[in-house]
Protein backbone atom coordinates (compact mmCIF):
# COMPACT_ATOMS: atom_id res chain seq x y z
CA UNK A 1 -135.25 27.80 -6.63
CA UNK A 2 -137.07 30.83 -8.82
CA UNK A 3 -136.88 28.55 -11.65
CA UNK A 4 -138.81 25.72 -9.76
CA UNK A 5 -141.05 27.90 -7.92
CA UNK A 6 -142.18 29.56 -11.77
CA UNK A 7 -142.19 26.02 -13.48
CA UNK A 8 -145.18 25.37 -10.46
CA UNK A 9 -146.67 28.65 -11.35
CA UNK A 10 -146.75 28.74 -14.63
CA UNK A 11 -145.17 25.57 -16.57
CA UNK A 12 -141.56 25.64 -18.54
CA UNK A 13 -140.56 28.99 -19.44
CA UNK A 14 -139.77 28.26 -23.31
CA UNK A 15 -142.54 25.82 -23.42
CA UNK A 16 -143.64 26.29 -27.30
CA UNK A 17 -147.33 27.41 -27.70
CA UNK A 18 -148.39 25.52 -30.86
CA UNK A 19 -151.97 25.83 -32.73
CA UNK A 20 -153.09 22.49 -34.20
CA UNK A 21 -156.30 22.62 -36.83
CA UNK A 22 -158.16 19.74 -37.65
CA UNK A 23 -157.71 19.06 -34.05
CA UNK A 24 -160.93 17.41 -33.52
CA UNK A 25 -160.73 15.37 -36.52
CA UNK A 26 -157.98 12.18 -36.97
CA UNK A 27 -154.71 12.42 -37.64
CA UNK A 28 -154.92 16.56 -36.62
CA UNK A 29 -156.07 14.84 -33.16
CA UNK A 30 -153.43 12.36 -32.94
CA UNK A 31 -150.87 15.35 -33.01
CA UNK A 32 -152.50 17.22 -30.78
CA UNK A 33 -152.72 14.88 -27.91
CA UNK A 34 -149.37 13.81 -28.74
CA UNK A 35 -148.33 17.62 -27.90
CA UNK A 36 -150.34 17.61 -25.15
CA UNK A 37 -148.44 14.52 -23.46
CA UNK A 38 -144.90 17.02 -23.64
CA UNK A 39 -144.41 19.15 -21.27
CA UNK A 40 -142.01 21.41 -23.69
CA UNK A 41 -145.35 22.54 -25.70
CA UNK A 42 -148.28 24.81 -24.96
CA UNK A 43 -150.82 23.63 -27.58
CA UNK A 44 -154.29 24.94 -28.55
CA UNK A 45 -156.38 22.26 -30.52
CA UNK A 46 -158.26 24.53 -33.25
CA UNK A 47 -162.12 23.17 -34.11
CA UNK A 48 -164.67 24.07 -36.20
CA UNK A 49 -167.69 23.70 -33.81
CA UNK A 50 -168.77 23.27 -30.56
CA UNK A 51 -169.78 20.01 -30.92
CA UNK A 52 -165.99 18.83 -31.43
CA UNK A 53 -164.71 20.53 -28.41
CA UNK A 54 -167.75 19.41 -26.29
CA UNK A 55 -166.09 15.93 -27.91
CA UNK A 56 -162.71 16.85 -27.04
CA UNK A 57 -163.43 18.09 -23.53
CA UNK A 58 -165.23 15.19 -22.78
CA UNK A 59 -162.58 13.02 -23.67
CA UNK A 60 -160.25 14.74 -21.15
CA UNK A 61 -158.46 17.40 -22.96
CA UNK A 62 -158.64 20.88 -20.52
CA UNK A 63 -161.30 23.08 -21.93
CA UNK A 64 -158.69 25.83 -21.86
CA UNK A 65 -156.86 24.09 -24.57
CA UNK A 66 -159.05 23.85 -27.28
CA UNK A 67 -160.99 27.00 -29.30
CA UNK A 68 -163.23 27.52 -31.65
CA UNK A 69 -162.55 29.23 -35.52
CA UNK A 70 -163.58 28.08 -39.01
CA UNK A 71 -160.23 28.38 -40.83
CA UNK A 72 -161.64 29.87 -43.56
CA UNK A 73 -162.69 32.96 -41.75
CA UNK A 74 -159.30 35.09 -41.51
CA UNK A 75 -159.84 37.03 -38.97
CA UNK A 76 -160.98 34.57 -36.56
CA UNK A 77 -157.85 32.61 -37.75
CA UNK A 78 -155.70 35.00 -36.70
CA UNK A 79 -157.42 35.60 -33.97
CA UNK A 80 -156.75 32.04 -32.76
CA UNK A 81 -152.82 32.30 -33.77
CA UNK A 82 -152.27 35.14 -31.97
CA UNK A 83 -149.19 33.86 -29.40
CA UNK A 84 -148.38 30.88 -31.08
CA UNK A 85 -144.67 30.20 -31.89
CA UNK A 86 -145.97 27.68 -34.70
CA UNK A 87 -148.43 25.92 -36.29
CA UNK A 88 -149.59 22.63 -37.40
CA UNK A 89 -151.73 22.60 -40.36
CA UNK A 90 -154.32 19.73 -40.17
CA UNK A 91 -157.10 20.69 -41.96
CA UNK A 92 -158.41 18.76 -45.09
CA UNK A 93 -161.68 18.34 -47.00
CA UNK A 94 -163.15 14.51 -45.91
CA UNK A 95 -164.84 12.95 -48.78
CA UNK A 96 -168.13 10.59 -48.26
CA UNK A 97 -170.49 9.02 -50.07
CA UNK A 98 -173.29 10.77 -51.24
CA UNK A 99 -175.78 7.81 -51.88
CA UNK A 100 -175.76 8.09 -55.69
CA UNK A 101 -174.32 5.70 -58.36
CA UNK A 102 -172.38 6.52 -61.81
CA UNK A 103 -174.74 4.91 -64.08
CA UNK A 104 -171.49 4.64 -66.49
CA UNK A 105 -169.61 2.40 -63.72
CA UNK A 106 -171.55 1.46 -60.91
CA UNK A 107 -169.44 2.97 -58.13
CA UNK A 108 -170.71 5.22 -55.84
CA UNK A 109 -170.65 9.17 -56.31
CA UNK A 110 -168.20 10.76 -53.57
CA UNK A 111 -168.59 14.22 -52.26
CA UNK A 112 -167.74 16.76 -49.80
CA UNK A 113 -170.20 17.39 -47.46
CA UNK A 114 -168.49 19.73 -45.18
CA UNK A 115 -166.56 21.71 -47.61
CA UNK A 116 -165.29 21.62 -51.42
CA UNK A 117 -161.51 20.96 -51.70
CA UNK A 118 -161.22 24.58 -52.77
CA UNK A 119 -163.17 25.85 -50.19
CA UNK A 120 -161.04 23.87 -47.37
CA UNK A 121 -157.46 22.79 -48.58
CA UNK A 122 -157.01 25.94 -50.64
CA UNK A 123 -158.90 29.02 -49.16
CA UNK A 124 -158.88 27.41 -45.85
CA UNK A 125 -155.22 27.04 -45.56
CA UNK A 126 -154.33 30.09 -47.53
CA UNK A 127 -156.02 31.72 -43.99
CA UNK A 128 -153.90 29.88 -42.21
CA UNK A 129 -150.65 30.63 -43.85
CA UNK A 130 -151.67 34.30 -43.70
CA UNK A 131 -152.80 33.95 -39.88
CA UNK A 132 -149.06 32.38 -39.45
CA UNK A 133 -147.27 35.34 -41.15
CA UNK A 134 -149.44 37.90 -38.70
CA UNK A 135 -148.65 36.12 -35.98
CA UNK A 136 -144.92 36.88 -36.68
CA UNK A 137 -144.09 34.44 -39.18
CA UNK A 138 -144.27 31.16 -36.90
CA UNK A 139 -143.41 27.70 -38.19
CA UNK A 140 -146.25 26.42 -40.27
CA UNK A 141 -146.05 22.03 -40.53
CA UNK A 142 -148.63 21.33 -43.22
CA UNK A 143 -150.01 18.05 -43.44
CA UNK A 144 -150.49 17.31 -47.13
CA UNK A 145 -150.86 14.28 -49.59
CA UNK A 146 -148.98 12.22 -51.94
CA UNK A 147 -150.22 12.08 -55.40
CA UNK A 148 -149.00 15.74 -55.92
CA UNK A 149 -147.59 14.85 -59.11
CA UNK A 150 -150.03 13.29 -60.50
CA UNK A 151 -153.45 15.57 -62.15
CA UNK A 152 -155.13 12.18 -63.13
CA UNK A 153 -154.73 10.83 -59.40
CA UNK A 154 -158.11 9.44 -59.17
CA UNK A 155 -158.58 11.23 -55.89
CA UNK A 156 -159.14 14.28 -57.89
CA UNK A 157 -162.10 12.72 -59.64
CA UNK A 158 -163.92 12.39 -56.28
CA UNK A 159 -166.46 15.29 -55.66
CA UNK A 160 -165.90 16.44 -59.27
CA UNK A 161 -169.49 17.14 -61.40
CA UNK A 162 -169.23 17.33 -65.16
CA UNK A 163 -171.40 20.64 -66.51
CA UNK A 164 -173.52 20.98 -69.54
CA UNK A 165 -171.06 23.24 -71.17
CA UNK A 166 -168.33 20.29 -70.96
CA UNK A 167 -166.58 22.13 -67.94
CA UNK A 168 -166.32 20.76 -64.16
CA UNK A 169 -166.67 21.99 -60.80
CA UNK A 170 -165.65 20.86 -57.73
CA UNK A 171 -162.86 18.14 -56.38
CA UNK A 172 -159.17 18.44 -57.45
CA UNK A 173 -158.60 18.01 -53.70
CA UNK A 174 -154.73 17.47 -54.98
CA UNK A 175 -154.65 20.08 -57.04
CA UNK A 176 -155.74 22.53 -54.11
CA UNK A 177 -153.61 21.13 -51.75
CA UNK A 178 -150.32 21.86 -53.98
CA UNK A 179 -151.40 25.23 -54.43
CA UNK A 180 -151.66 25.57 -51.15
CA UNK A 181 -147.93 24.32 -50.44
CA UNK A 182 -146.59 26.42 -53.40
CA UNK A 183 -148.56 29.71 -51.04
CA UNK A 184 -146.91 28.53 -48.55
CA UNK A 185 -143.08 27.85 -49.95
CA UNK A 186 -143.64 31.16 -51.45
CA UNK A 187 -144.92 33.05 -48.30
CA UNK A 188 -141.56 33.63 -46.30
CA UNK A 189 -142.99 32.09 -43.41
CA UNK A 190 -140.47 28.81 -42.08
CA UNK A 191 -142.38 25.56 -43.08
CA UNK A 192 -142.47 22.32 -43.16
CA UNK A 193 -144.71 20.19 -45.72
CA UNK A 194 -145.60 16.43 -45.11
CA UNK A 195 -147.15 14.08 -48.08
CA UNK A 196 -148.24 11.15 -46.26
CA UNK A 197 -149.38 8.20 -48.21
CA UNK A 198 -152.16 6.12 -47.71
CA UNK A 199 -153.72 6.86 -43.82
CA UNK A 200 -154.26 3.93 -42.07
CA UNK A 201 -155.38 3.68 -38.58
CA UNK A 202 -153.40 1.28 -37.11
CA UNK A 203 -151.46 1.95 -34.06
CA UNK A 204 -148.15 4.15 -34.48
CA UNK A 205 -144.61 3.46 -33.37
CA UNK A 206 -144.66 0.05 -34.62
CA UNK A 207 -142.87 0.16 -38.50
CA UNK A 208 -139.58 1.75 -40.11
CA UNK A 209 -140.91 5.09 -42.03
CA UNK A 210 -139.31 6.10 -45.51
CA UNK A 211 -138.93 9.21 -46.75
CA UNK A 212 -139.13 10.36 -50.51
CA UNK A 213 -140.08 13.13 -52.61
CA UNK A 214 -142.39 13.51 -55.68
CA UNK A 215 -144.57 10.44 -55.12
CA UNK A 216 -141.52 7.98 -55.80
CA UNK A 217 -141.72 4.22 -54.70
CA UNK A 218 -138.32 2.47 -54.14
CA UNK A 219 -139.18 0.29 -51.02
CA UNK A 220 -142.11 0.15 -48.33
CA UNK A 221 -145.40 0.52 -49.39
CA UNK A 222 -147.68 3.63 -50.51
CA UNK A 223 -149.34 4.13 -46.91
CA UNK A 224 -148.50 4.91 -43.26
CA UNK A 225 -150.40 4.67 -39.94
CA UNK A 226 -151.69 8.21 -38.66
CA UNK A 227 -149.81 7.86 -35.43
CA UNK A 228 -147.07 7.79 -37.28
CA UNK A 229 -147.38 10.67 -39.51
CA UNK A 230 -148.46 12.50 -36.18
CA UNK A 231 -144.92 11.74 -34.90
CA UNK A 232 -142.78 13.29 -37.49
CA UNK A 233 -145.48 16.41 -37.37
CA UNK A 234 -144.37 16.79 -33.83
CA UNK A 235 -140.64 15.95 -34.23
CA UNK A 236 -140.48 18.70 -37.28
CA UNK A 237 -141.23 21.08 -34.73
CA UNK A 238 -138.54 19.69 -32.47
CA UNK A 239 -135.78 19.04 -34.93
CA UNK A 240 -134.48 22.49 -36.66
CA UNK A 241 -133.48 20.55 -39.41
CA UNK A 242 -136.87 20.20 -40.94
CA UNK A 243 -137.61 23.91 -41.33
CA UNK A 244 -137.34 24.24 -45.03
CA UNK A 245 -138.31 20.75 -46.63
CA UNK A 246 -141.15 19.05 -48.27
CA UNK A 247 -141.15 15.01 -48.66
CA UNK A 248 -143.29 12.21 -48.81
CA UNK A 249 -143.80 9.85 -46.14
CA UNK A 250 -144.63 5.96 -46.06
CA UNK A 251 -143.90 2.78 -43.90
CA UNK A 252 -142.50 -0.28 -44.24
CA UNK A 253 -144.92 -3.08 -43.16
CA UNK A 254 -145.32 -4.36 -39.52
CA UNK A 255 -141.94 -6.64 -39.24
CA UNK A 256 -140.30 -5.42 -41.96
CA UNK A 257 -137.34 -3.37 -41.16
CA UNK A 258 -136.10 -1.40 -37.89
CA UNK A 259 -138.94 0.40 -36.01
CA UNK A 260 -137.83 4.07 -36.79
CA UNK A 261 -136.88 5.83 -33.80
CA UNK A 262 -134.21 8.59 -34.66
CA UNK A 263 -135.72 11.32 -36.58
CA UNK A 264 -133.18 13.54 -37.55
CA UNK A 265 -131.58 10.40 -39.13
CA UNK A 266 -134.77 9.57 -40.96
CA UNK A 267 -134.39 13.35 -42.62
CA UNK A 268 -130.97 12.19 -43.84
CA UNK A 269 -132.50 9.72 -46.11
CA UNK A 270 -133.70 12.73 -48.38
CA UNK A 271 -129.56 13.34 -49.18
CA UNK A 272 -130.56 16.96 -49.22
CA UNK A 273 -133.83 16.53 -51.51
CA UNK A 274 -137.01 18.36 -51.49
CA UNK A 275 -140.08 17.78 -53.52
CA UNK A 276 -140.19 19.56 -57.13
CA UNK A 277 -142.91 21.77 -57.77
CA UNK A 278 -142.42 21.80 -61.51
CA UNK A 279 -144.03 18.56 -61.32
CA UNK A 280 -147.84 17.92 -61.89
CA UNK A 281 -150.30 20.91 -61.50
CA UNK A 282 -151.90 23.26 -59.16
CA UNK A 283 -155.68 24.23 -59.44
């Protein structure tokens, strides 16, 4: 009867309270609500402005559970994390077109209007990871990329000016984002580091998901609905097993395959591996 009579009060007792950046944005969003929907988590959706939690609210998410920080500003970082028994990285640098051509190829010139890779998947989540630590070394689940392995990944090139001198400045997002996960590895804080393949945003639930590690290709294809990668954010903070491991992450297509629906078994099909960071290179 105490037990009830708290639950009413105050909600499960071991509920987990779990920060989620990039909460306003897409696939940070689709793990946050999905957290929301369990009663055995506590989270706070972490945005960048006002404007995204007026969106948020407004949507129906309890004021209460969103807040304000830029994740590149430490302190307010840690301010948000204080509490939190973990910590869903969801943060990344969104590319967009910036209206001008390459005269050499005719494609359109891609850059980062609301923050250089450096600025947001390196410096950004280097705040984060540090927030985590302070906060008493909480689970950290980064959401990362495939294409790791790869320096001429032609992701890189996007956002990338040549310089007079011969030099560059600017993009690398992959680059960044490995150095980030290498911080991270190397931090002592418990993590967990996703490399989804190609987003799509297609409804979730639906497709068997593969596992691999440094960008291999054996069956499925190279992408993966966000829902999806949403789940297995969620279910690494569930599932012990997970602390500790870095993998890729794709789909079968629509039809093809079982519908995944056991996790931990899905964490088998690594046979123990973890991604090699002797591979490619870091910015």
């Amino acid at each position: 009867m105490l037990r009830l009579s708290l639950l009413l009060l105050v909600g499960p007792l071991d509920a987990l309270r779990v920060a989620v950046t990039g909460a306003g944005g897409q696939t940070g969003q689709h793990a946050f609500r999905k957290l929301l929907a369990l009663p055995e988590f506590e989270p706070v959706g972490i945005v960048r402005s006002e404007e995204s939690k007026a969106a948020l609210v407004k949507s129906g998410v309890p004021a209460d559970a969103v807040t304000v920080a830029d994740v590149t500003d430490g302190a307010a970082i840690a301010a948000a994390l204080a509490g939190c028994d973990a910590l869903i990285i969801g943060t990344s640098a969104k590319p967009a077109p910036s209206g001008e051509t390459d005269e050499s190829t005719g494609r359109p010139i891609f850059g980062f209007p609301n923050g250089q890779p450096e600025a947001v998947d390196w410096l950004g989540q280097k705040s984060q990871i540090d927030g985590a630590k302070a906060a008493g070394a909480i689970h950290v689940v980064l959401c990362s990329s495939m294409g790791g392995t790869d320096p001429g990944n032609m992701l890189n090139a996007l956002g990338r000016e040549s310089l007079p001198d011969g030099s560059t400045k600017g993009g690398d997002i992959l680059l960044w984002k490995r150095k980030a996960e290498k911080y991270l590895i190397d931090s002592g804080v418990p993590f967990t580091i996703v490399h989804p393949g190609g987003l799509l945003n297609e409804p979730g639930g639906k497709r068997q998901l593969v596992l691999g590690v440094d960008d291999e290709r054996t069956v499925g294809e190279r992408s993966i609905p966000r829902e999806d990668v949403a789940e297995v954010l969620v279910q690494a903070l569930r599932i012990p097993a997970y602390r500790g491991r870095s993998f890729d992450l794709r789909s079968m297509n629509e039809g093809e395959g079982a519908v995944t629906t056991d996790f931990a078994a899905l964490l088998d099909e690594l046979g123990g591996r973890d991604c090699d960071y002797s591979l490619g290179k870091m910015a």
